[in-house]
Protein backbone atom coordinates (compact mmCIF):
# COMPACT_ATOMS: atom_id res chain seq x y z
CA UNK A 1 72.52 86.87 99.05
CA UNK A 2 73.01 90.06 97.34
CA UNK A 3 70.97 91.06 94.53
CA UNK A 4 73.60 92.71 92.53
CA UNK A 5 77.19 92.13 92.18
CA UNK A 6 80.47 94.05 93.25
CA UNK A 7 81.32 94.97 89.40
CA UNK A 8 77.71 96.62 89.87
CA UNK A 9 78.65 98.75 92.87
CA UNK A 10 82.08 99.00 91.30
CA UNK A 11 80.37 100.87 88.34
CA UNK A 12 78.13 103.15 90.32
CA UNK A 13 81.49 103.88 92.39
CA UNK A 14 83.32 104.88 88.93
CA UNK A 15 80.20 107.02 88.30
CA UNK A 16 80.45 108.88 90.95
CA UNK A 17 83.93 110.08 90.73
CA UNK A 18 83.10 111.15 87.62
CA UNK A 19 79.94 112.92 88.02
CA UNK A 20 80.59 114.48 91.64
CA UNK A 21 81.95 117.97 91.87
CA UNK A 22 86.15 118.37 91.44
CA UNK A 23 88.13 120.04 94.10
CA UNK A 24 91.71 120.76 94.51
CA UNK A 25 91.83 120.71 98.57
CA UNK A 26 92.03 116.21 98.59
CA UNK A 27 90.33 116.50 102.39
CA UNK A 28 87.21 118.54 99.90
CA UNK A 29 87.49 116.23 97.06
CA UNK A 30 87.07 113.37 99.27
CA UNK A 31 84.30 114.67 101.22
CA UNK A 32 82.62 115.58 98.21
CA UNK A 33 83.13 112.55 96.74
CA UNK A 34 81.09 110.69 99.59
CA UNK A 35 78.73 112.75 99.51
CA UNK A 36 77.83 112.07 95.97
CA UNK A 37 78.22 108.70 96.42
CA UNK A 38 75.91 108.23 99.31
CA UNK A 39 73.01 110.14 97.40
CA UNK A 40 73.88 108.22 94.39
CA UNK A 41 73.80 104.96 95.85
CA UNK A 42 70.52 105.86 97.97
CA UNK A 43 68.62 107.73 95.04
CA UNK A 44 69.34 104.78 92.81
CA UNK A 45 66.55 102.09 94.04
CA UNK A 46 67.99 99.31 92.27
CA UNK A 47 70.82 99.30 94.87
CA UNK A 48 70.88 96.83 97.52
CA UNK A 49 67.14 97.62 98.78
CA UNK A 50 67.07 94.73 101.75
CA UNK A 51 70.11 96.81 103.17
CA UNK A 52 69.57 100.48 103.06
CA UNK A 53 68.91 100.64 107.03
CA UNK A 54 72.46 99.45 107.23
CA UNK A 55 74.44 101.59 104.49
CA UNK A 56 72.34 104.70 106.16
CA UNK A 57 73.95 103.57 109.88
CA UNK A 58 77.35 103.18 108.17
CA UNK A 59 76.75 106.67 106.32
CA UNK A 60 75.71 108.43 109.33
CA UNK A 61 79.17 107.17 111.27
């Protein structure tokens, strides 16, 4: 089972639409916006450690 729960990755989600750079172009934003994500979510050890092989094959796709 998961170690943490979806309101957790929820929050770090809300986080990082705050905290990741703005643009006006959406196709930017949004690219942005997973970027900061993905090196939020993998920089923050506390996420989902057993799985990080996985969320780095989904990343990379």
């Amino acid at each position: 089972m998961y170690q943490y729960s979806l309101a957790y990755f929820f929050n770090l989600f809300i986080r990082s639409v705050d905290e990741s750079p703005k643009a006006a172009i959406v196709p930017k934003r949004l690219e942005m916006l997973r970027d900061y994500f993905t090196f939020f979510l993998f920089t923050n050890r506390t996420a989902l450690e057993h799985h990080l092989h996985a969320l780095a094959q989904a990343a990379a796709s």
